[in-house]
Every structure is written in structure tokens, then in C-alpha cells.
N, C-alpha and C. Protein backbone atom coordinates (compact mmCIF):
# COMPACT_ATOMS: atom_id res chain seq x y z
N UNK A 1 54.82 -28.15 -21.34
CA UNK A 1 55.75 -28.64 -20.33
C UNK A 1 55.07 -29.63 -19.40
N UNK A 2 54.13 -29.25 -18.97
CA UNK A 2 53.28 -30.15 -18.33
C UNK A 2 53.25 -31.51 -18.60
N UNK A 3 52.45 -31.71 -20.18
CA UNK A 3 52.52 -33.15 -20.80
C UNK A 3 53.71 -33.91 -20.88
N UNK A 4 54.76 -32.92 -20.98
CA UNK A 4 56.19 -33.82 -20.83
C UNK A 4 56.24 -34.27 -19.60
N UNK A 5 56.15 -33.68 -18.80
CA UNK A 5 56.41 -34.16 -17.59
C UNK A 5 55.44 -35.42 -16.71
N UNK A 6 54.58 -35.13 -16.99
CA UNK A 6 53.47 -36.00 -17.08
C UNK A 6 53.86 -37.69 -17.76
N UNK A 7 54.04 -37.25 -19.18
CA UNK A 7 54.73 -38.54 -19.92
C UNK A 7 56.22 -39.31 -18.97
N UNK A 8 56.19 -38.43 -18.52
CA UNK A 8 58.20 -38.62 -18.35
C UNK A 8 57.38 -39.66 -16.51
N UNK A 9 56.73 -38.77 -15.78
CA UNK A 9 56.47 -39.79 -14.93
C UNK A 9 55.21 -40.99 -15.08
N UNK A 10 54.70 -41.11 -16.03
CA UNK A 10 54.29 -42.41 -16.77
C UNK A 10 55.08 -43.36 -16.75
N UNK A 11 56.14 -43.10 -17.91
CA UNK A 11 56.70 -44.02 -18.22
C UNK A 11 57.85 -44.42 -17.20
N UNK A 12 58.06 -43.86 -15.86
CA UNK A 12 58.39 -44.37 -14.90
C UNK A 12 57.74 -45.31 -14.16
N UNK A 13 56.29 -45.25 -13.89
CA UNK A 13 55.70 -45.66 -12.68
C UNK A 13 55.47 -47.53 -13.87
N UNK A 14 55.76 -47.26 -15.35
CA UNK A 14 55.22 -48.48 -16.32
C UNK A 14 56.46 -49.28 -15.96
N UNK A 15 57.71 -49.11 -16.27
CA UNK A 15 59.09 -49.21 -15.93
C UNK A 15 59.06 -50.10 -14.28
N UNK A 16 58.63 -49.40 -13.44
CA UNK A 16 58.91 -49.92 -12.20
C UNK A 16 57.57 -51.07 -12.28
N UNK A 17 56.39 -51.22 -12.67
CA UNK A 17 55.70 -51.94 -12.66
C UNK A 17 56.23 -53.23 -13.51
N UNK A 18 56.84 -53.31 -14.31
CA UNK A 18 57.39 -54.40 -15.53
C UNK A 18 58.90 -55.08 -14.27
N UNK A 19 58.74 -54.64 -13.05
CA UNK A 19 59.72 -55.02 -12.67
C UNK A 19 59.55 -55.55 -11.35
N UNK A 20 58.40 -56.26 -11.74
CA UNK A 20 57.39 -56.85 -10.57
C UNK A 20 56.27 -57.78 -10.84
N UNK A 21 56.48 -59.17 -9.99
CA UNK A 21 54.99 -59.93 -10.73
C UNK A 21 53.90 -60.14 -9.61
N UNK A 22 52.52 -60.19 -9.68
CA UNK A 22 51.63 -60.50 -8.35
C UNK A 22 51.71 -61.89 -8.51
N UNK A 23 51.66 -62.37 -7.02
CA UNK A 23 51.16 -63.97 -7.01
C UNK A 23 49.90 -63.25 -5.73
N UNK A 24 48.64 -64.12 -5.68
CA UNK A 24 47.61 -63.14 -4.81
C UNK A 24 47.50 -61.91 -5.24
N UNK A 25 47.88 -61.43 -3.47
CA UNK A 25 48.36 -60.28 -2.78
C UNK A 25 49.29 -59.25 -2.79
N UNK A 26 50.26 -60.25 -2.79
CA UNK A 26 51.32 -60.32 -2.51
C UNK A 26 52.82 -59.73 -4.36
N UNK A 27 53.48 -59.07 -4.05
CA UNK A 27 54.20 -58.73 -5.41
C UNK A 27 55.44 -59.57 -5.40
N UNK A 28 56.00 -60.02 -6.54
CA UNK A 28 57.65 -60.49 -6.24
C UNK A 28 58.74 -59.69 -6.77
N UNK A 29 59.83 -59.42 -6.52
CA UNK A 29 60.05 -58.36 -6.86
C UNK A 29 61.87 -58.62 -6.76
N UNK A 30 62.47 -58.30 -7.99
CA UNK A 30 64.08 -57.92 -7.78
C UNK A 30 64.64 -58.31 -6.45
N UNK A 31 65.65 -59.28 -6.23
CA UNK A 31 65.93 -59.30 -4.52
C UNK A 31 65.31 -60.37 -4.13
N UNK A 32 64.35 -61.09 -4.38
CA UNK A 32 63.25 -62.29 -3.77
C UNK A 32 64.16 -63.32 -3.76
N UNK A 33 64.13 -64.25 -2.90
CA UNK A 33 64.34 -65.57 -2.95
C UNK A 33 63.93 -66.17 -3.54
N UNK A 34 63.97 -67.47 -4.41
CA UNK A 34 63.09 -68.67 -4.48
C UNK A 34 62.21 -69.25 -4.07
N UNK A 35 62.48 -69.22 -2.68
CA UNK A 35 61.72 -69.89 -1.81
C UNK A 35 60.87 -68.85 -1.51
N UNK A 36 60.48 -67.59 -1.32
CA UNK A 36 59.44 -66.83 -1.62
C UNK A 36 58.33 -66.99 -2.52
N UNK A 37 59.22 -67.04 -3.50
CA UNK A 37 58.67 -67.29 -5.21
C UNK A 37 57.79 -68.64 -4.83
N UNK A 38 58.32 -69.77 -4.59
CA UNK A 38 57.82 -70.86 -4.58
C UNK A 38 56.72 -70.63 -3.55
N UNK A 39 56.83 -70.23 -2.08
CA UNK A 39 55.85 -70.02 -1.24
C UNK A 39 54.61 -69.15 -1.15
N UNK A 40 55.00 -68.36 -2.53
CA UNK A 40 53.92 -67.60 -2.94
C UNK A 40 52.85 -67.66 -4.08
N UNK A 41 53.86 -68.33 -4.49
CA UNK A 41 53.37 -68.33 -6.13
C UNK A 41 52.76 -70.01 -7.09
N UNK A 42 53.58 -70.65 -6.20
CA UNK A 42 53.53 -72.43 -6.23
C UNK A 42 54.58 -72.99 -7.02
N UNK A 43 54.28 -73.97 -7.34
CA UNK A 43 55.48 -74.99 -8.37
C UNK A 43 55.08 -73.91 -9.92
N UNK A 44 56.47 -73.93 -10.34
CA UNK A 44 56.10 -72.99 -11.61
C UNK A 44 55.99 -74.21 -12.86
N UNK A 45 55.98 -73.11 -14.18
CA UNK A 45 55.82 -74.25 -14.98
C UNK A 45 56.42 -74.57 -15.96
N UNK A 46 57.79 -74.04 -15.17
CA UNK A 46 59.28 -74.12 -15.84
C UNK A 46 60.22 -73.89 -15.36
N UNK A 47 61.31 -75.14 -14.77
CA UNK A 47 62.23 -74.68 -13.25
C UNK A 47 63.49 -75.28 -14.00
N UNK A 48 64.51 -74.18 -14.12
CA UNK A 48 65.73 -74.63 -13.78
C UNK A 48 66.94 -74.15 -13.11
N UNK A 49 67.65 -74.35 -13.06
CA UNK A 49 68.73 -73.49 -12.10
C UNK A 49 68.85 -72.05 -11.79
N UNK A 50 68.75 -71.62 -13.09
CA UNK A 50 68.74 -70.43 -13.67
C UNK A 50 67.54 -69.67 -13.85
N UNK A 51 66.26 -69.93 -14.12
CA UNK A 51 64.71 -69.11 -14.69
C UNK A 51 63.73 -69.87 -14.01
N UNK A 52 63.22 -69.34 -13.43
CA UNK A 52 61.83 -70.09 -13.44
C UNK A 52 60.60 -69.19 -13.98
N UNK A 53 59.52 -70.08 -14.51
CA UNK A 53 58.67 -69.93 -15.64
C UNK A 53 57.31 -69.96 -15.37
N UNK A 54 56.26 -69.15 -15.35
CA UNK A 54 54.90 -68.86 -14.79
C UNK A 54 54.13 -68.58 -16.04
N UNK A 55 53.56 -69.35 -16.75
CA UNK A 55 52.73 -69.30 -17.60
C UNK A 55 50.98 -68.88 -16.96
N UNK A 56 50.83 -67.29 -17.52
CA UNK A 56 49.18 -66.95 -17.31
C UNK A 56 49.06 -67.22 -16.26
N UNK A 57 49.75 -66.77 -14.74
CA UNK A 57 49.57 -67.02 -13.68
C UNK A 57 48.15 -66.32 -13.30
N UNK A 58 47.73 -65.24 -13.51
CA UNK A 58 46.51 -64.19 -13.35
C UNK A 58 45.59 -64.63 -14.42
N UNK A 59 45.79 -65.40 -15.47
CA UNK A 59 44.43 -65.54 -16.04
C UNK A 59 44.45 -64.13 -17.28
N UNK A 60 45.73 -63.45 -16.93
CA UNK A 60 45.31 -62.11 -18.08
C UNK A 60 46.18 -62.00 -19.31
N UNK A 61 46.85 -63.28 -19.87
CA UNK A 61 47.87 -63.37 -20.88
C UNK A 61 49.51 -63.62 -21.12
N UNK A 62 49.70 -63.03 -19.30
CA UNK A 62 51.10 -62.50 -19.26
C UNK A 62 52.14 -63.78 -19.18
N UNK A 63 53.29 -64.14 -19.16
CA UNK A 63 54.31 -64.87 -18.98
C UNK A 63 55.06 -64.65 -18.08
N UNK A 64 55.84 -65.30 -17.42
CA UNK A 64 56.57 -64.51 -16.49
C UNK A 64 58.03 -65.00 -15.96
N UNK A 65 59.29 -64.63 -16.54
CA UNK A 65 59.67 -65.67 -16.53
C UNK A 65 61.13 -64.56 -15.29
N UNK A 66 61.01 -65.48 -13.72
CA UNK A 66 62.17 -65.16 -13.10
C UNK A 66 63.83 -65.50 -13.49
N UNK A 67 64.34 -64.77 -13.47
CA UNK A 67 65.71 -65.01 -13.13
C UNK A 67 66.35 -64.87 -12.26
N UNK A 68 66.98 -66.02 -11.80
CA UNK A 68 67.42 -66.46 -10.45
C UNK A 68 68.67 -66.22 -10.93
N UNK A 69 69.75 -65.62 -9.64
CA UNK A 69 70.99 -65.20 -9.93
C UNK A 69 72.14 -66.53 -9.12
N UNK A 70 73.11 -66.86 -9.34
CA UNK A 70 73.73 -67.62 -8.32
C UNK A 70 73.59 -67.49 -6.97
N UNK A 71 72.90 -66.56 -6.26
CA UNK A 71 72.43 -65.97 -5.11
C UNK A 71 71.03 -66.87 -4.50
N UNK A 72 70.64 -67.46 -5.23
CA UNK A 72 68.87 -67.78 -5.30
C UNK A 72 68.30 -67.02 -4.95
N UNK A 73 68.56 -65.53 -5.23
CA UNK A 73 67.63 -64.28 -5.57
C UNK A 73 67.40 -64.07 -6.58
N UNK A 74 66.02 -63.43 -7.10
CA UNK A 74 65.76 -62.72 -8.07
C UNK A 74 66.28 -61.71 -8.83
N UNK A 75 66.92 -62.17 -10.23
CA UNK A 75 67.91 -60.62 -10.43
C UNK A 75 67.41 -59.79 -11.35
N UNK A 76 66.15 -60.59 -12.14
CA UNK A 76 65.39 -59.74 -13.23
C UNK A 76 64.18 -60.49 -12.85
N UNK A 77 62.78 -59.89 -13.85
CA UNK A 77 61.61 -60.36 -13.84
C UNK A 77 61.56 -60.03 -15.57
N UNK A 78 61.10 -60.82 -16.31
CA UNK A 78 60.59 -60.52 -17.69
C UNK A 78 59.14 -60.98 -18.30
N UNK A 79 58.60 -60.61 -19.20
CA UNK A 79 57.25 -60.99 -19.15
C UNK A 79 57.07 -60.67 -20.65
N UNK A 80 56.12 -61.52 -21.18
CA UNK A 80 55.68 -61.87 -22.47
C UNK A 80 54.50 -62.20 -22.49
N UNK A 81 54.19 -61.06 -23.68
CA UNK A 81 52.30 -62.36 -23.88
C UNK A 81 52.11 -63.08 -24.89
């Protein structure tokens, strides 16, 4: 019972992490503005209305690509290596 439970809050804390990118310090996160994004993170390296695009921002493989909602908030974060 233990290990289940154990697993079960793993794959939570992996879940909430995939739903978040670092620029620095600093995390971006579901809810962000653009202009956050941009003030944190810099000119990306793929902008359009809709996504903006962070190629290997950390140097560790990852992709990162925002989705901006008609809001110019953040409505997802997705990531690829």
C-alpha cells in the first residue's frame, strides 16, 4: 500500500512540474501573461498569435512551446525533446 501511494504522489508532483517552465529563477506557469513570458524569458524563437516557442532555453534538451489563449495568458505549457 505504501508503494502505491508513494507512486500515486509521484506522478502528481511529475504532472504539476510538466506544467511549468524556468526562465532563471523565476517559473512560468498556466495564467502568465506574455509580457511576463517576454520579461522573463526574452524574445522567443517562435512567436505567433497563438504559441510562442523556446528552443533549449536551459541548455538541457527541452522545447517549450507556450500557448497563449485570446486572453494573452498562458493556457497550456508543452514540452518536447
Amino acid at each position: 500500500m505504501k508503494t502505491l501511494l508513494k507512486t500515486l504522489l509521484l506522478s502528481v508532483v511529475l504532472v504539476n512540474a510538466a506544467q511549468a517552465m524556468r526562465c532563471g529563477t523565476q517559473l512560468i506557469n498556466d495564467g502568465d501573461t506574455r509580457h511576463r513570458v517576454l520579461a522573463l524569458c526574452g524574445t522567443p524563437d517562435g512567436d505567433s498569435y497563438s504559441t510562442m516557442l523556446y528552443l533549449n532555453p536551459r541548455g538541457d534538451g527541452m522545447n517549450y512551446e507556450l500557448h497563449i489563449g485570446s486572453s494573452g495568458h498562458v493556457d497550456r505549457i508543452s514540452y518536447s525533446r
